[in-house]
Protein backbone atom coordinates (compact mmCIF):
# COMPACT_ATOMS: atom_id res chain seq x y z
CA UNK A 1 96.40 126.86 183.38
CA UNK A 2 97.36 128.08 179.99
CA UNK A 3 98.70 125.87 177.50
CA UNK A 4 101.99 127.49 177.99
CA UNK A 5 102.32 126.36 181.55
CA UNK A 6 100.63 122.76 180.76
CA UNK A 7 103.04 121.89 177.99
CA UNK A 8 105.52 122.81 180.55
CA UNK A 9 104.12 120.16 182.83
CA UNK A 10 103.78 117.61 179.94
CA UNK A 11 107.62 118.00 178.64
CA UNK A 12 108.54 117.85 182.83
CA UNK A 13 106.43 114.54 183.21
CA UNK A 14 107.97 113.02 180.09
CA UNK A 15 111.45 113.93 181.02
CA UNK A 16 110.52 112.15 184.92
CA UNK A 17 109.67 109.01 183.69
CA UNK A 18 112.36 108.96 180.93
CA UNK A 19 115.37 109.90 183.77
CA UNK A 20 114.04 106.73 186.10
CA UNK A 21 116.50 104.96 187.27
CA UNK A 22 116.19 101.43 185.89
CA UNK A 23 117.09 99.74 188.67
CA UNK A 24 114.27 100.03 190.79
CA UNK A 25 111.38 97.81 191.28
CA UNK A 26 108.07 98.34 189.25
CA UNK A 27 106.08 98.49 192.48
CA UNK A 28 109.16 101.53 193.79
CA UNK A 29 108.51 102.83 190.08
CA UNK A 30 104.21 102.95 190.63
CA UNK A 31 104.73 104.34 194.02
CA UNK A 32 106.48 107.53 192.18
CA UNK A 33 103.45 107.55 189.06
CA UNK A 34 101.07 107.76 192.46
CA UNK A 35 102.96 110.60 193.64
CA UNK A 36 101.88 112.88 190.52
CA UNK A 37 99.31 115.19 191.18
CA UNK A 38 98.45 115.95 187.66
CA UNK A 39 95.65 115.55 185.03
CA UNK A 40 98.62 114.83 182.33
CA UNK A 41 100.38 112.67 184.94
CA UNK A 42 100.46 109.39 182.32
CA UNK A 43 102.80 111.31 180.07
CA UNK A 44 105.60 109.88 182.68
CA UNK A 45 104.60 106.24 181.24
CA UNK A 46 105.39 107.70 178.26
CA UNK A 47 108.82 108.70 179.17
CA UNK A 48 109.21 105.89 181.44
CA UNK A 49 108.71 103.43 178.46
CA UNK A 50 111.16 105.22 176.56
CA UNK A 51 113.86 104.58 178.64
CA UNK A 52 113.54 101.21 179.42
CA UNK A 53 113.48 100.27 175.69
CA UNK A 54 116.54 102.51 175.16
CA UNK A 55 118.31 100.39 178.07
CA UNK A 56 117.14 97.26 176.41
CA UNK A 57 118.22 98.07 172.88
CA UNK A 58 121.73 98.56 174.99
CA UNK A 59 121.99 95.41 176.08
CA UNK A 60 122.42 93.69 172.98
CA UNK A 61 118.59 94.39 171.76
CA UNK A 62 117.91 92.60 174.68
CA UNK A 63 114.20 93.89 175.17
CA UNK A 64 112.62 91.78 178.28
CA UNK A 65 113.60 94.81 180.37
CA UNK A 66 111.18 96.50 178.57
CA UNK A 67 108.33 93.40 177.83
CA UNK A 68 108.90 93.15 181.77
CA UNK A 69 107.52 96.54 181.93
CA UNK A 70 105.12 96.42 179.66
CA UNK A 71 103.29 93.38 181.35
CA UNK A 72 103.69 95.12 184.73
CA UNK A 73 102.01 98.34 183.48
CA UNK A 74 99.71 97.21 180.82
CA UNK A 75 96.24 96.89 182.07
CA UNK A 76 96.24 100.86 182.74
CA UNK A 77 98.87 102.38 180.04
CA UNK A 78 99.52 100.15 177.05
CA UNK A 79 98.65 103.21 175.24
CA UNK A 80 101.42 105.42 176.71
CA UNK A 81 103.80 102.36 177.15
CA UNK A 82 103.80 101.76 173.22
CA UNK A 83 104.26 105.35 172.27
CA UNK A 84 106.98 105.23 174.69
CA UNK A 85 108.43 102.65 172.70
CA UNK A 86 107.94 104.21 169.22
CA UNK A 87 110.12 107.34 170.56
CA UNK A 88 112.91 105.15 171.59
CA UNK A 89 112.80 103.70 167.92
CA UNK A 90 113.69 107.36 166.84
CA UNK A 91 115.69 108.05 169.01
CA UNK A 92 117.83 105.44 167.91
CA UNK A 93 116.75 105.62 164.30
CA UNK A 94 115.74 102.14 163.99
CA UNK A 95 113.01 101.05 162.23
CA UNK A 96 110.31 99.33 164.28
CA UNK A 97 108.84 96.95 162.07
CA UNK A 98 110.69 94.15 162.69
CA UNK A 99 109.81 93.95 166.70
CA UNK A 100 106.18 94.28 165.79
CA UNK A 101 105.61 91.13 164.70
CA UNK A 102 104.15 89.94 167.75
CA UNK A 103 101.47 93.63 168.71
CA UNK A 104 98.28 93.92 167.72
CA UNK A 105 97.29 96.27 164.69
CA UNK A 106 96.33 98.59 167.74
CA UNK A 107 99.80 98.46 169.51
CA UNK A 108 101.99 98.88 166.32
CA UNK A 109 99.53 102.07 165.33
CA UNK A 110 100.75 103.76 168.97
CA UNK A 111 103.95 102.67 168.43
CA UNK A 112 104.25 104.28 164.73
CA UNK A 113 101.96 107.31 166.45
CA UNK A 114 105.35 107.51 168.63
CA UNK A 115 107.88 107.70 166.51
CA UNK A 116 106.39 109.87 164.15
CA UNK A 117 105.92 112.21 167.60
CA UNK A 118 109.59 111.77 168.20
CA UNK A 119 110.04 112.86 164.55
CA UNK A 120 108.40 115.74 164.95
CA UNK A 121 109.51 116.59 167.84
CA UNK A 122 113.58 116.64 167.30
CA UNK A 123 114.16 116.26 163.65
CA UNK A 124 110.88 118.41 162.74
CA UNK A 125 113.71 120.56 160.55
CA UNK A 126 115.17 117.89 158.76
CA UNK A 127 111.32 117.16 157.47
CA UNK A 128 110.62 120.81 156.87
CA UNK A 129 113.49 121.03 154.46
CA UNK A 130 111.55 119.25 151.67
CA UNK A 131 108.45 118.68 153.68
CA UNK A 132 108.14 115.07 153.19
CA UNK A 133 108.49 111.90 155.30
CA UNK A 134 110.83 109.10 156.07
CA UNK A 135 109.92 106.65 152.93
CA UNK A 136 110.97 103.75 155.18
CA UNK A 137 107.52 103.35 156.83
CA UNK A 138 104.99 100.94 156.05
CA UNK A 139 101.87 102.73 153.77
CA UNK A 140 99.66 100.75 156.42
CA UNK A 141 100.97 102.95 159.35
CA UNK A 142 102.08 106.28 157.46
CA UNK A 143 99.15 108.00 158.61
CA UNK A 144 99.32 107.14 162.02
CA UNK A 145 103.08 108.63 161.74
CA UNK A 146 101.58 111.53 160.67
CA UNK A 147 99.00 111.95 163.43
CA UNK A 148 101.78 111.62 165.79
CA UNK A 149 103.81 114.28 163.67
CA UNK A 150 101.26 116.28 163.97
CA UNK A 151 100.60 116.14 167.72
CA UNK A 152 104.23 117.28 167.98
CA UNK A 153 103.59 120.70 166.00
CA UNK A 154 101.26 122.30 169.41
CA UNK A 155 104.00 122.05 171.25
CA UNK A 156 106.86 122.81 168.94
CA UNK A 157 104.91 125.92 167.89
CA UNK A 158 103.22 126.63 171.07
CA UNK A 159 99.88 126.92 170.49
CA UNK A 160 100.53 129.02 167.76
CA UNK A 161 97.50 128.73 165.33
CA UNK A 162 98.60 130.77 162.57
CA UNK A 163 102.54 129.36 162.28
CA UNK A 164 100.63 125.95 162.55
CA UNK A 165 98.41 126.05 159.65
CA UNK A 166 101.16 128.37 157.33
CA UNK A 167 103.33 124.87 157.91
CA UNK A 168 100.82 121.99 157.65
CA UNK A 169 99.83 123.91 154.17
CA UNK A 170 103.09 123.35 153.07
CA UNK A 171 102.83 119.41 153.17
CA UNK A 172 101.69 117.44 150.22
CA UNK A 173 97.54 117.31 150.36
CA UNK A 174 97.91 113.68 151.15
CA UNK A 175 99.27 114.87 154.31
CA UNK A 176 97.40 117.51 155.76
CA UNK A 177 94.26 115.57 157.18
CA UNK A 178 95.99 113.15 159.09
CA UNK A 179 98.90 116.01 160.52
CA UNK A 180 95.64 118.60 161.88
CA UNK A 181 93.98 114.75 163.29
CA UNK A 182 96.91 114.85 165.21
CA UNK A 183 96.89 118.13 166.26
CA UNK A 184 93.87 117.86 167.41
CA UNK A 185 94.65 115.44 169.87
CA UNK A 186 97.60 117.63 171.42
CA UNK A 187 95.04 120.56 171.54
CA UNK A 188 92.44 118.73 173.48
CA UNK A 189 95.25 116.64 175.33
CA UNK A 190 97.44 120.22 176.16
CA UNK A 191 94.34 122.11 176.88
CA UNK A 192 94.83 125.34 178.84
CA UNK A 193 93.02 127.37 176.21
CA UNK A 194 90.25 129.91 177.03
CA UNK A 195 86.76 129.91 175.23
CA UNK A 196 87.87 132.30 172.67
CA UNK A 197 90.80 130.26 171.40
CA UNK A 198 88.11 127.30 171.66
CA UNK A 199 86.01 129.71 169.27
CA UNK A 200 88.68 130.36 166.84
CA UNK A 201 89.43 126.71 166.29
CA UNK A 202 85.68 126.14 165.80
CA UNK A 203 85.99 128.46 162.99
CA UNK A 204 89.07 127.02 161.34
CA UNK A 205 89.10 125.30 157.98
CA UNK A 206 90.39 121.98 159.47
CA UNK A 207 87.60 122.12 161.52
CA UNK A 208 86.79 118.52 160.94
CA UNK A 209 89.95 117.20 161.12
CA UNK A 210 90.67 119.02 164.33
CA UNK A 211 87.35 117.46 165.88
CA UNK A 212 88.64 114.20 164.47
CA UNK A 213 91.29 114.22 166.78
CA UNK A 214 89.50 115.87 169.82
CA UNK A 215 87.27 112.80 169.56
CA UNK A 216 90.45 110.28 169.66
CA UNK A 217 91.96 112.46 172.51
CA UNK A 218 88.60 112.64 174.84
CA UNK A 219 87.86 109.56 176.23
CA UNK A 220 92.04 109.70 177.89
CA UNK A 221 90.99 112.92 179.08
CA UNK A 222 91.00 114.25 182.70
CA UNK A 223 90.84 117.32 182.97
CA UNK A 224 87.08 118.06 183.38
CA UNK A 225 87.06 122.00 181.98
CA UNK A 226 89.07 120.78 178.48
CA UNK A 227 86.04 117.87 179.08
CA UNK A 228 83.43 120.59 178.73
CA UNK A 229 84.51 122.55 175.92
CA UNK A 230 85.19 119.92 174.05
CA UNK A 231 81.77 118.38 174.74
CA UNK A 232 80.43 121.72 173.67
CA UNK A 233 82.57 121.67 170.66
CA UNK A 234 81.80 118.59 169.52
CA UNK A 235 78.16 119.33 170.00
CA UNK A 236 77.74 122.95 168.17
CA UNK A 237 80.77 122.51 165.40
């Protein structure tokens, strides 16, 4: 598939598991995750998670709907289940440092990962205007923000190489590792790209930044072709 048609899938998946009705049973909720016949089929967790913490937040910021969830699913998807939650923080424009207390360094990196992809995602003009960040995130996770900023610019752009780099140049230096990191996770994440495109990135200046993140985004990985060329890539870059 192309990366047209699997970012597609990806923004279908997420929009699944973010409509779920919330009154169903977890085991009702796995049987429809089971259902998915597709190598990006976690991305519902991701949308899933999302809406449960937006239903918590309206009951009062009531959030054991969503802890519920979180212990039910954890073992396989804390991963997807805290960038689930960082989005909802966005969404609502609330910052998440107060509920962290409790996650690991680990868990409150997704969770910044996911707001800064929610950022990115439907505010990405509002940061393009003076191409700088919210300044109400912790230094510790700003980076992470801006991976997850930066995963949002392969879709937002679709795949588009040359609009990518023109906008990631325009960030402050500081910036620019971290935002291609995160693009390459998206890239290797997306995949759908032919072994030309594969070629071209191998010859981009963010080269190592871009395998930075194709190294964070393999071992989640299931789809065994984006596997290969990125074992080949990783090998011969």
């Amino acid at each position: 598939m192309s990366v047209e048609k699997n970012t597609a899938s990806i923004k279908s998946l997420f929009e699944k598991g973010y409509s779920i009705d919330t009154s169903l049973t977890f085991e009702e909720i796995e049987l429809l995750y089971q259902g998915i016949n597709s190598v990006h089929s976690f991305v519902f967790i991701e949308g899933l998670s999302a809406r449960f913490a937006l239903h918590s937040f309206e009951k009062k910021n009531d959030l054991s709907a969503w802890n519920e969830l979180y212990h039910y699913f954890q073992l396989n998807f804390a991963k997807q289940l805290n960038i689930g939650f960082g989005w909802a923080f966005g969404e609502l424009n609330i910052n998440p440092t107060d509920y962290l207390t409790n996650f690991s360094e680990e868990n409150q990196s997704w969770v910044w990962n996911g707001y800064g992809y929610f950022v990115g995602t439907l505010k990405r003009r509002s940061v393009l205007r003076t191409f700088s960040f919210p300044d109400n995130i912790p230094n510790t996770y700003l980076h992470i923000f801006i991976q997850g900023f930066g995963r949002s610019l392969w879709y937002g752009y679709k795949g588009n190489v040359d609009k990518i780099t023109k906008v990631i140049s325009s960030f402050k230096e500081e910036c620019q590792n971290d935002l291609w990191v995160g693009l390459g996770v998206a890239i290797a994440f997306v995949g759908g790209l032919s072994k030309q495109e594969w070629s071209v990135l191998k010859s981009h200046s963010a080269n190592k930044e871009l395998l930075k993140g194709f190294e964070l985004a393999y071992p989640s990985l299931k789809d065994k072709e984006t596997k290969k060329f990125l074992e080949e890539f990783c090998l011969h870059s």
